[in-house]
C-alpha atoms as a PDB file:
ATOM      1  CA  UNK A   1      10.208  -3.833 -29.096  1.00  0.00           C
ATOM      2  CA  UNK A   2      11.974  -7.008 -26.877  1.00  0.00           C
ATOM      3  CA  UNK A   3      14.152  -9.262 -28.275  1.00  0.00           C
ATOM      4  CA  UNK A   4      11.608 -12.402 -28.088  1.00  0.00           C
ATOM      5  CA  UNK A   5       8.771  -9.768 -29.761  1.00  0.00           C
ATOM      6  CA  UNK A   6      11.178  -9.718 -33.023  1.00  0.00           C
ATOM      7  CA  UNK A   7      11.906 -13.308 -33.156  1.00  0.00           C
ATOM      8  CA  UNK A   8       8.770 -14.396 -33.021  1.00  0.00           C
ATOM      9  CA  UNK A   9       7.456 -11.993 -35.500  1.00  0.00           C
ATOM     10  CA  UNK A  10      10.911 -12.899 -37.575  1.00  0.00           C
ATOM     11  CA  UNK A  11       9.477 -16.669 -37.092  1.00  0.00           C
ATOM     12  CA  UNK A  12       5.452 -15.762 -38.504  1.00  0.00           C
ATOM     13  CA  UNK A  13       7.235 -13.856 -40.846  1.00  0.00           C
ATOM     14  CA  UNK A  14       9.199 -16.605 -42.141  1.00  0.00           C
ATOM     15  CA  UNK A  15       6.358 -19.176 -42.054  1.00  0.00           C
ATOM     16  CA  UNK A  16       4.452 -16.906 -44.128  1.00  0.00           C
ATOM     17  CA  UNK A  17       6.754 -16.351 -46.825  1.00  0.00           C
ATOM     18  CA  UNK A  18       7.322 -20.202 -46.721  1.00  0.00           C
ATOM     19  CA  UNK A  19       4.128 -21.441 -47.491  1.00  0.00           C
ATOM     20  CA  UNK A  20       3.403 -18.105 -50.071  1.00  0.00           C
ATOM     21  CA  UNK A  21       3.044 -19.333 -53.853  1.00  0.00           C
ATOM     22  CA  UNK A  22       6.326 -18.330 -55.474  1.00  0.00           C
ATOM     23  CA  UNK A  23       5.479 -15.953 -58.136  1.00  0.00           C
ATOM     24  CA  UNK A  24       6.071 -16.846 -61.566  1.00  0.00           C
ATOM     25  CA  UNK A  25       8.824 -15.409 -63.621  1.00  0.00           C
ATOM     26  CA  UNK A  26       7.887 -13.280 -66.073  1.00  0.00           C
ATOM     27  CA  UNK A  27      10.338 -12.428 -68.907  1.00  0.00           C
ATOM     28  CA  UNK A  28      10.793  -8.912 -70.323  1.00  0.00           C
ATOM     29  CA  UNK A  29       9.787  -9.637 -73.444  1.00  0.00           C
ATOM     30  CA  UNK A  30       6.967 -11.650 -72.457  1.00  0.00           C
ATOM     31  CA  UNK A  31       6.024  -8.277 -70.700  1.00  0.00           C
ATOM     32  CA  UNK A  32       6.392  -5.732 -73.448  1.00  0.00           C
ATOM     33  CA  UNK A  33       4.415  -8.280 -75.046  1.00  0.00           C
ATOM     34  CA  UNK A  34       1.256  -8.055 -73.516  1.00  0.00           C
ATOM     35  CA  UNK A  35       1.727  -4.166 -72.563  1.00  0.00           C
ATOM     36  CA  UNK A  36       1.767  -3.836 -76.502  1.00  0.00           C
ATOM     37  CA  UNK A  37      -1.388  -5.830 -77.468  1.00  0.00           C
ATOM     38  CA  UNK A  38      -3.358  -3.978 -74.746  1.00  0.00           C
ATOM     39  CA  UNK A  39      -2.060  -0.443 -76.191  1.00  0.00           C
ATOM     40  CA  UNK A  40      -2.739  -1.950 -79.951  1.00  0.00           C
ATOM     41  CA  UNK A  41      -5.851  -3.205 -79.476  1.00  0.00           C
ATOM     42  CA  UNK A  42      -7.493   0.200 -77.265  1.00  0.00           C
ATOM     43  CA  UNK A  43      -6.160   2.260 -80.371  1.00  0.00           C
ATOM     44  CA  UNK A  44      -7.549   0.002 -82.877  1.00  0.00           C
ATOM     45  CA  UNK A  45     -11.375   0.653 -80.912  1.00  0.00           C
ATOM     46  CA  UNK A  46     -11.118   3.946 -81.596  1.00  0.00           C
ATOM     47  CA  UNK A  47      -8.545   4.657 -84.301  1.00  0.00           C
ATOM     48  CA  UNK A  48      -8.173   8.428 -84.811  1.00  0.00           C
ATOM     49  CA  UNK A  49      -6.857  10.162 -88.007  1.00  0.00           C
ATOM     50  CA  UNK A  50      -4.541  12.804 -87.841  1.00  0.00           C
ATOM     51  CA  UNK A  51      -6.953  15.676 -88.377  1.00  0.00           C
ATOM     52  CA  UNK A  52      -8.919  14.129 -84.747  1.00  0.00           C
ATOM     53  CA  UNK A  53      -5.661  13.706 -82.835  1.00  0.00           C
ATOM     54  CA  UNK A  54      -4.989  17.411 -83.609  1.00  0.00           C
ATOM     55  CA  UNK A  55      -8.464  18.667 -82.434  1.00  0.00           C
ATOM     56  CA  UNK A  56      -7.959  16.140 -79.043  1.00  0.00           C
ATOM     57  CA  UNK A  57      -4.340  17.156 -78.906  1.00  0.00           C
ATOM     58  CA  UNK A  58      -5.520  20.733 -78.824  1.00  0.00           C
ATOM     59  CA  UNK A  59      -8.652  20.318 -76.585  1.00  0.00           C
ATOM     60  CA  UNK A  60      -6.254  18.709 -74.140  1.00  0.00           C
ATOM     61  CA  UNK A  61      -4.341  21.870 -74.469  1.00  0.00           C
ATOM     62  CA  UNK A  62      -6.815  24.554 -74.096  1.00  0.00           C
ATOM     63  CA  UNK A  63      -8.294  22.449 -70.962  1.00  0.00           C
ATOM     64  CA  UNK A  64      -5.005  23.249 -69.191  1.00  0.00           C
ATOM     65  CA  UNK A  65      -5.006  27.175 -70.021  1.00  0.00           C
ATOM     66  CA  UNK A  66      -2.486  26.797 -73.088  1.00  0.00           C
ATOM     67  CA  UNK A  67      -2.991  28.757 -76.550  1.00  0.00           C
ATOM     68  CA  UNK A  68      -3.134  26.751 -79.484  1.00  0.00           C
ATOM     69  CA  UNK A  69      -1.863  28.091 -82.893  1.00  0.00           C
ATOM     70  CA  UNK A  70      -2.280  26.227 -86.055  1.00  0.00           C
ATOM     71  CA  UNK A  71      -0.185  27.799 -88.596  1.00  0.00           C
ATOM     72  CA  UNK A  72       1.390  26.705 -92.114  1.00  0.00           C
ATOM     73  CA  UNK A  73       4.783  25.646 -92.539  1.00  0.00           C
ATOM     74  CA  UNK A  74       4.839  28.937 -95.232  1.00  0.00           C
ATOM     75  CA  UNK A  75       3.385  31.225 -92.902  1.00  0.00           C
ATOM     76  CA  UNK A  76       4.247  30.101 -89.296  1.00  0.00           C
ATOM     77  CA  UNK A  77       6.830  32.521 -88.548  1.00  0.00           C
ATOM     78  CA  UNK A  78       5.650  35.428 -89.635  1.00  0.00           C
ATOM     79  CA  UNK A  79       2.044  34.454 -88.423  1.00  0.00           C
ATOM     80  CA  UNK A  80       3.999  34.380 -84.797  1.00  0.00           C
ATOM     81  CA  UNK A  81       6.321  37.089 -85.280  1.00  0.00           C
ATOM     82  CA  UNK A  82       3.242  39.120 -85.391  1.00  0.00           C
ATOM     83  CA  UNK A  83       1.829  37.609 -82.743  1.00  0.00           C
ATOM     84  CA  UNK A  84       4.625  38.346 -80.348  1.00  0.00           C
ATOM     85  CA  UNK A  85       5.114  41.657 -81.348  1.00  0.00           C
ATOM     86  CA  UNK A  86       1.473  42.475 -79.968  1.00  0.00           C
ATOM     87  CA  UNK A  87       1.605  40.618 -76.810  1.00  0.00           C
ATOM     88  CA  UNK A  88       4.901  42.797 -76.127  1.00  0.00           C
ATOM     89  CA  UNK A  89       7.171  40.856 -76.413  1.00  0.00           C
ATOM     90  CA  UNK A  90      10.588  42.721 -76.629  1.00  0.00           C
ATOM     91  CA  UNK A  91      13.508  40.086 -75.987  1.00  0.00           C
ATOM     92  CA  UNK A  92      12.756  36.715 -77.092  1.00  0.00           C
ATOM     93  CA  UNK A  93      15.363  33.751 -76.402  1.00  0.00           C
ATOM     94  CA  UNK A  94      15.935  31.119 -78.954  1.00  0.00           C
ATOM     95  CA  UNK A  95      18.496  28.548 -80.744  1.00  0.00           C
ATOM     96  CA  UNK A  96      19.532  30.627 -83.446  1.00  0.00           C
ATOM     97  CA  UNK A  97      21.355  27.332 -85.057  1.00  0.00           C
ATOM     98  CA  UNK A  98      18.010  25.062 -85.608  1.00  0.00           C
ATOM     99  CA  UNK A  99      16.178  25.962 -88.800  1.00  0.00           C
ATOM    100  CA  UNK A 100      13.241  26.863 -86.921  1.00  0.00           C
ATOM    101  CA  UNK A 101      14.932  29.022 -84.461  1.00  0.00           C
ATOM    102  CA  UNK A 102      16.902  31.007 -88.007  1.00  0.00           C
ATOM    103  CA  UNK A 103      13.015  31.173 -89.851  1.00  0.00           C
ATOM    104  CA  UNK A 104      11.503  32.979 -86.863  1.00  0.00           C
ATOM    105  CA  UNK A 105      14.408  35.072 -85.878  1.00  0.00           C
ATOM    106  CA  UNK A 106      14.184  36.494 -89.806  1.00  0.00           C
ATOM    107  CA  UNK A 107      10.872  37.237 -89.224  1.00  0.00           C
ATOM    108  CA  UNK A 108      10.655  39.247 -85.783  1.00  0.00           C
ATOM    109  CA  UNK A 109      10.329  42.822 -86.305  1.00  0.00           C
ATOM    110  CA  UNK A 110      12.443  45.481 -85.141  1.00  0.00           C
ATOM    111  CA  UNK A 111      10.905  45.913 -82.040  1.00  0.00           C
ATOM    112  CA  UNK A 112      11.527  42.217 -80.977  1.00  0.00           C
ATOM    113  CA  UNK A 113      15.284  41.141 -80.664  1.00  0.00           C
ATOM    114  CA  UNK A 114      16.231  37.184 -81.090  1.00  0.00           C
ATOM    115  CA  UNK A 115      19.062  36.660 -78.092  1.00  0.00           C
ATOM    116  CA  UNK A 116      20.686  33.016 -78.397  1.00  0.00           C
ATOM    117  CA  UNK A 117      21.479  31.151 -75.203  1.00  0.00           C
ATOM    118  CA  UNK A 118      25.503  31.443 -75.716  1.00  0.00           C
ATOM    119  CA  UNK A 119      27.477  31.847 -72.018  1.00  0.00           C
ATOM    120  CA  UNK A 120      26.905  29.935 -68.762  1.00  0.00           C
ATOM    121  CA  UNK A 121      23.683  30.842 -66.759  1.00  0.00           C
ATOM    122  CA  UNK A 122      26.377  32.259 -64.574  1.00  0.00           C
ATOM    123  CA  UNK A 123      27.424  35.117 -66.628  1.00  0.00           C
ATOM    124  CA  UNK A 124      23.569  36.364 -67.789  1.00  0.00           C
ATOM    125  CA  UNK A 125      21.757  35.112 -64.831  1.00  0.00           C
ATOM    126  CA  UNK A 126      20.422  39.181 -64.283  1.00  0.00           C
ATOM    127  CA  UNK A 127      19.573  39.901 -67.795  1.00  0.00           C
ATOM    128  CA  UNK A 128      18.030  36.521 -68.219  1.00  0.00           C
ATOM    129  CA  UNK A 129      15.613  36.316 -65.415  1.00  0.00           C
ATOM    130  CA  UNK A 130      15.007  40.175 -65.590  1.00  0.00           C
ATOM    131  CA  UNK A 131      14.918  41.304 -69.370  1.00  0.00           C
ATOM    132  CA  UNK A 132      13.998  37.794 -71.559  1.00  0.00           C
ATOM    133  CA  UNK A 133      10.091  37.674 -72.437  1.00  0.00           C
ATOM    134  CA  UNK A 134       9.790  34.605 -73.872  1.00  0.00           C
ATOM    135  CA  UNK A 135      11.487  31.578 -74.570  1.00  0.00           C
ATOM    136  CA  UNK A 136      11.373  29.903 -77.945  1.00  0.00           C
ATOM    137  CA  UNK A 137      11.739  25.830 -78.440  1.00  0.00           C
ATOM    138  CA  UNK A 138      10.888  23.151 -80.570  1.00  0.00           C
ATOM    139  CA  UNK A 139       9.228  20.148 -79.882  1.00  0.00           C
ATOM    140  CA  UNK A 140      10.511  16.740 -80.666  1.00  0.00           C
ATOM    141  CA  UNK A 141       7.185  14.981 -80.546  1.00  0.00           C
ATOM    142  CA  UNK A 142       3.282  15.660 -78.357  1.00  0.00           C
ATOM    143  CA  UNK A 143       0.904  13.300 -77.029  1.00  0.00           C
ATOM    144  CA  UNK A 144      -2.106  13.590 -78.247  1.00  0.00           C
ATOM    145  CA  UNK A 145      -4.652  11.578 -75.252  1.00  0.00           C
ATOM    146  CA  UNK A 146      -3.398  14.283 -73.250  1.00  0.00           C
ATOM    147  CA  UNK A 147      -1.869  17.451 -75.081  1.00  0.00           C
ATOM    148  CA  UNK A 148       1.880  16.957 -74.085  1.00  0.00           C
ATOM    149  CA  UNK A 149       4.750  18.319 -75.481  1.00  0.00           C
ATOM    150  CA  UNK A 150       7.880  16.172 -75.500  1.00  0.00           C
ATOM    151  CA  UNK A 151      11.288  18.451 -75.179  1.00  0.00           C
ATOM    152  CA  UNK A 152      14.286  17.139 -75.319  1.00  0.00           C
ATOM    153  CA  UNK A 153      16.745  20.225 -74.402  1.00  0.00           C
ATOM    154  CA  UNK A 154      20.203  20.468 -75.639  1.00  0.00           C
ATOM    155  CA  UNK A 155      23.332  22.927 -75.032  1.00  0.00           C
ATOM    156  CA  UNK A 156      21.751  25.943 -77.417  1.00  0.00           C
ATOM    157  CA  UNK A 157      18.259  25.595 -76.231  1.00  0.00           C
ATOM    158  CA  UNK A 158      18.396  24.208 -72.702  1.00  0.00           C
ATOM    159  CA  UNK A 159      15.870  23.601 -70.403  1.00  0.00           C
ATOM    160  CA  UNK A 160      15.746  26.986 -69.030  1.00  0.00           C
ATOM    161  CA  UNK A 161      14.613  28.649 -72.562  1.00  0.00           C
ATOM    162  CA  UNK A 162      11.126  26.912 -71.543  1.00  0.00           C
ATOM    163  CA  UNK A 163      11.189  27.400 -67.763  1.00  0.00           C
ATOM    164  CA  UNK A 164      12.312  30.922 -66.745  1.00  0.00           C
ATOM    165  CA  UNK A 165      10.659  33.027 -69.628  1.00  0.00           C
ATOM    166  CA  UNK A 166       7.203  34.210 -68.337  1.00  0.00           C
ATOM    167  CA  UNK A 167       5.735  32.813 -71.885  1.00  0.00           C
ATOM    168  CA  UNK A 168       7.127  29.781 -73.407  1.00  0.00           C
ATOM    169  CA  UNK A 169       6.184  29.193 -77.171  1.00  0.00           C
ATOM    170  CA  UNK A 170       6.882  25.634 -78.105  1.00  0.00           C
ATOM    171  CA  UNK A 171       6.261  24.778 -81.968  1.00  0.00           C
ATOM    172  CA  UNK A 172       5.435  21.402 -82.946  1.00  0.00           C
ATOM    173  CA  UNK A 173       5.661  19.696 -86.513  1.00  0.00           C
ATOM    174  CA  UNK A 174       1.819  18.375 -86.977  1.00  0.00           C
ATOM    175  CA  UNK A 175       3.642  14.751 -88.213  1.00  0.00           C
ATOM    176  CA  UNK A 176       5.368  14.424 -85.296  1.00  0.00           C
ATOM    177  CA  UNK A 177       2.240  13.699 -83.106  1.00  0.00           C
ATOM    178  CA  UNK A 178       1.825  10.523 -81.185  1.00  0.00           C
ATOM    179  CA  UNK A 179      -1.665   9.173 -79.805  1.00  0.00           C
ATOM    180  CA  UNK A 180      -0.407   8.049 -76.295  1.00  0.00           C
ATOM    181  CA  UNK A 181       2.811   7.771 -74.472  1.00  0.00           C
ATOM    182  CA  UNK A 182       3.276   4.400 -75.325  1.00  0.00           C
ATOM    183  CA  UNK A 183       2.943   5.057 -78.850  1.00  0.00           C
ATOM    184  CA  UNK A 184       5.868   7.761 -78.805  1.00  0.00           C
ATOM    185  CA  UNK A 185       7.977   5.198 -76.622  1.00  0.00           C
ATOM    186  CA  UNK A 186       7.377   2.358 -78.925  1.00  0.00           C
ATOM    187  CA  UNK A 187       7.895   4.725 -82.404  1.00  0.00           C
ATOM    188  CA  UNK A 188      10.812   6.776 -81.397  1.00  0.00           C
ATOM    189  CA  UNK A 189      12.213   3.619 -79.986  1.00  0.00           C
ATOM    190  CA  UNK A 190      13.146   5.066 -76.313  1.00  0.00           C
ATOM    191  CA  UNK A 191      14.515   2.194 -75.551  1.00  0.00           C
ATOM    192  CA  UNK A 192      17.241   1.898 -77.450  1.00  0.00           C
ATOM    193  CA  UNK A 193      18.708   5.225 -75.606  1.00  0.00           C
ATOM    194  CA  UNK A 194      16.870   7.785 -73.429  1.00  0.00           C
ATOM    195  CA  UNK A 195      17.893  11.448 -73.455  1.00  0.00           C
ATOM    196  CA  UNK A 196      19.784  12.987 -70.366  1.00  0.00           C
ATOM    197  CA  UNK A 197      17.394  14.878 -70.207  1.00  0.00           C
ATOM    198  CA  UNK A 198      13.382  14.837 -71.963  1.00  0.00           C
ATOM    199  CA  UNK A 199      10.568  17.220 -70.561  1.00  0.00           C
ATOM    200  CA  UNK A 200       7.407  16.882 -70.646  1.00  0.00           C
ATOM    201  CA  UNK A 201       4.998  19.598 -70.823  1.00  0.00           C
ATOM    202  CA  UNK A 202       0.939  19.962 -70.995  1.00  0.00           C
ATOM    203  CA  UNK A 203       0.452  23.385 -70.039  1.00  0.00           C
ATOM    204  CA  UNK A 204       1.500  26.606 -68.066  1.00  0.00           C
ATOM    205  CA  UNK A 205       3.468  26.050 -64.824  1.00  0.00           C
ATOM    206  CA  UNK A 206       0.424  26.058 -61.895  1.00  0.00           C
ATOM    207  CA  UNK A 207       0.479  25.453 -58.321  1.00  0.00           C
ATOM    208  CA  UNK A 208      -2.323  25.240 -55.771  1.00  0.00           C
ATOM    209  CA  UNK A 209      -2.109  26.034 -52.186  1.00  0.00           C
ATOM    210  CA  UNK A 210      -3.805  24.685 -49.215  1.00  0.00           C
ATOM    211  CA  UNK A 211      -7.229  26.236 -50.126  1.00  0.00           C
ATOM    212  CA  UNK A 212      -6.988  24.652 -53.533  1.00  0.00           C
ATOM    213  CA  UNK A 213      -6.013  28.427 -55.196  1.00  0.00           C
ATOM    214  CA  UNK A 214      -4.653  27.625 -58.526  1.00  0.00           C
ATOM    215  CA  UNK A 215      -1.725  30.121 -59.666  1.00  0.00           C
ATOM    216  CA  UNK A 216       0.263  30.378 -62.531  1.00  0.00           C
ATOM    217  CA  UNK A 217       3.594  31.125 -62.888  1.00  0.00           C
ATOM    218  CA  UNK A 218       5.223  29.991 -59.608  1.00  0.00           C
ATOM    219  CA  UNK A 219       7.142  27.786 -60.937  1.00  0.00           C
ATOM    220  CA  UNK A 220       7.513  28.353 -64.744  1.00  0.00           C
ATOM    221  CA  UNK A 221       5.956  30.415 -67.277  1.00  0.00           C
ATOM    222  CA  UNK A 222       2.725  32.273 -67.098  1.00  0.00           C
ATOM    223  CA  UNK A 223       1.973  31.107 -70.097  1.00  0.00           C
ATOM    224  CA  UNK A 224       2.081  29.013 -72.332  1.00  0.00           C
ATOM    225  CA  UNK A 225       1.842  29.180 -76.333  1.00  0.00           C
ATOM    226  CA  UNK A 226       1.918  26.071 -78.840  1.00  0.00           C
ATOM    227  CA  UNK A 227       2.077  26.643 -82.840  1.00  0.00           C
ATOM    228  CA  UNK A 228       1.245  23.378 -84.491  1.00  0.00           C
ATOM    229  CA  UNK A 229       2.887  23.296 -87.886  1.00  0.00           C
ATOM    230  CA  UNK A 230       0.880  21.905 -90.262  1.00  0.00           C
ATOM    231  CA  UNK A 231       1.059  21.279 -94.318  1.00  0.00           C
ATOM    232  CA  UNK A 232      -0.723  19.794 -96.754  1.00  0.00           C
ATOM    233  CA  UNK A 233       1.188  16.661 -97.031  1.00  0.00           C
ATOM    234  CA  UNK A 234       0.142  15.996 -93.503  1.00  0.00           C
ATOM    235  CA  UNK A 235      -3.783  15.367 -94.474  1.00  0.00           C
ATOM    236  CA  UNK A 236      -2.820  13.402 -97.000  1.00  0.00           C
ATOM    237  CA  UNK A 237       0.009  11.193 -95.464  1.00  0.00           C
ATOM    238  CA  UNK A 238      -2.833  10.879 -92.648  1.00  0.00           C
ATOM    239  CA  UNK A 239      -5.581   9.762 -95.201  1.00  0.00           C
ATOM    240  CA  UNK A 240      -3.464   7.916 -96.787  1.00  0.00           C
ATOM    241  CA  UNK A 241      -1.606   5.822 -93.269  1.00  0.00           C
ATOM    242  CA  UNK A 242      -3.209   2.922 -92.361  1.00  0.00           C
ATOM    243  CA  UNK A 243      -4.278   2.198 -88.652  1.00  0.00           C
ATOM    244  CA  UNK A 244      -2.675  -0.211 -86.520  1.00  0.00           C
ATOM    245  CA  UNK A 245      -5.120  -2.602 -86.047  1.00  0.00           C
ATOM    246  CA  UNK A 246      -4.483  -2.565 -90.392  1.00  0.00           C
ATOM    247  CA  UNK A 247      -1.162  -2.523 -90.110  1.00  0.00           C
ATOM    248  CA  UNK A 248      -1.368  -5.750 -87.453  1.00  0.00           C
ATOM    249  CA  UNK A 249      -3.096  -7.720 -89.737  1.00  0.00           C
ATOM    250  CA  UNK A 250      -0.579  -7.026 -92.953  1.00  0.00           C
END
């Protein structure tokens, strides 16, 4: 491109953006505002109690070729203990200091060892790609519009306990489930400090190649398992909650 091609382009260019209506200023808050009210107001349409965001939580689920387990928080780890111990699994990784990661490791049998994520990936990396079946974690929270699981990884359970296991199990506390993104941002207040690191998961690792072949585990687990903890408190806290369009007019 000459010299007089840019300048004059540089010149209609200019002209342009002089005579362009300056765009209004729109103030954060202003923002959040409005991207609120929308979010209130589509929820309040079609309110959903907590026993319906579980069943869309797990259709979402199931629709992207995870296993959903509903268990008790009395019987949950022996329910999956079980469960593991049939699918074969022999070496299971988990944080043996949460309280979920010390009920399920008193549970495994025998023939299924609990193995704690305690050196540098350095030091294990042959043992832990070649001899770990499945990686334990706990969620922090899940979507419900589209059956996510929000992780939020930490020095004992990092993010490769849910990454280079060929089955990841991820349990989630029924009370801890969110109907949208925006409703998990806005309740567990993301803005006043984000993670260094938060994953988010809605299903088995898949990948697709040029013919459009779906496979599984190219990236990540195989598979993937989720055991939604539920009690009986949760019905009735969700009976009992009021909606938001309620709580908006309080």
């Amino acid at each position: 491109m000459s010299l007089d091609t840019m300048s004059a382009r540089a010149r209609m260019l200019g002209r342009l953006r002089g005579h362009a209506p300056a765009a209004p200023a729109t103030p954060v808050e202003a923002l959040d505002a409005r991207i609120d009210a929308h979010f209130a107001e589509r929820r309040a349409h079609a309110p959903l109690a907590l026993n319906e965001s579980l069943a869309q939580f797990e259709r979402m689920l199931e629709a992207a070729h995870a296993e959903v387990i509903r268990a008790s928080a009395a019987t949950w780890a022996a329910d999956l203990a079980q469960r593991l111990e049939a699918a074969g699994v022999r070496r299971l990784l988990l944080d043996p200091a949460s309280t979920e990661g010390q009920a399920l490791a008193a549970a495994l049998p025998a023939a299924v060892q609990a193995r704690g994520y305690a050196q540098p990936i350095e030091q294990w990396k042959s043992e832990l790609f070649d001899t770990i079946d499945a990686g334990f974690t706990v969620a922090r929270s899940g979507l419900a519009a589209t059956g996510t699981l929000v992780v939020v990884p930490d020095a004992n359970a990092p993010r490769t306990v849910s990454l280079v296991p060929p089955l990841h199990v991820a349990l989630i506390h029924a009370r801890t489930l969110h109907a949208d993104l925006h409703a998990a941002v806005a309740a567990e207040r993301w803005r006043d400090g984000m993670p260094t690191n938060l994953v988010m998961i809605s299903g088995p690792s898949k990948t697709s190649d040029i013919q459009q072949t779906t496979a599984y585990g190219a990236h990540g687990p195989r598979a993937l398992w989720v055991v939604v903890v539920t009690d009986d408190s949760d019905a009735t806290n969700a009976s009992n909650k009021p909606t938001e369009a309620q709580e908006t007019a309080q």
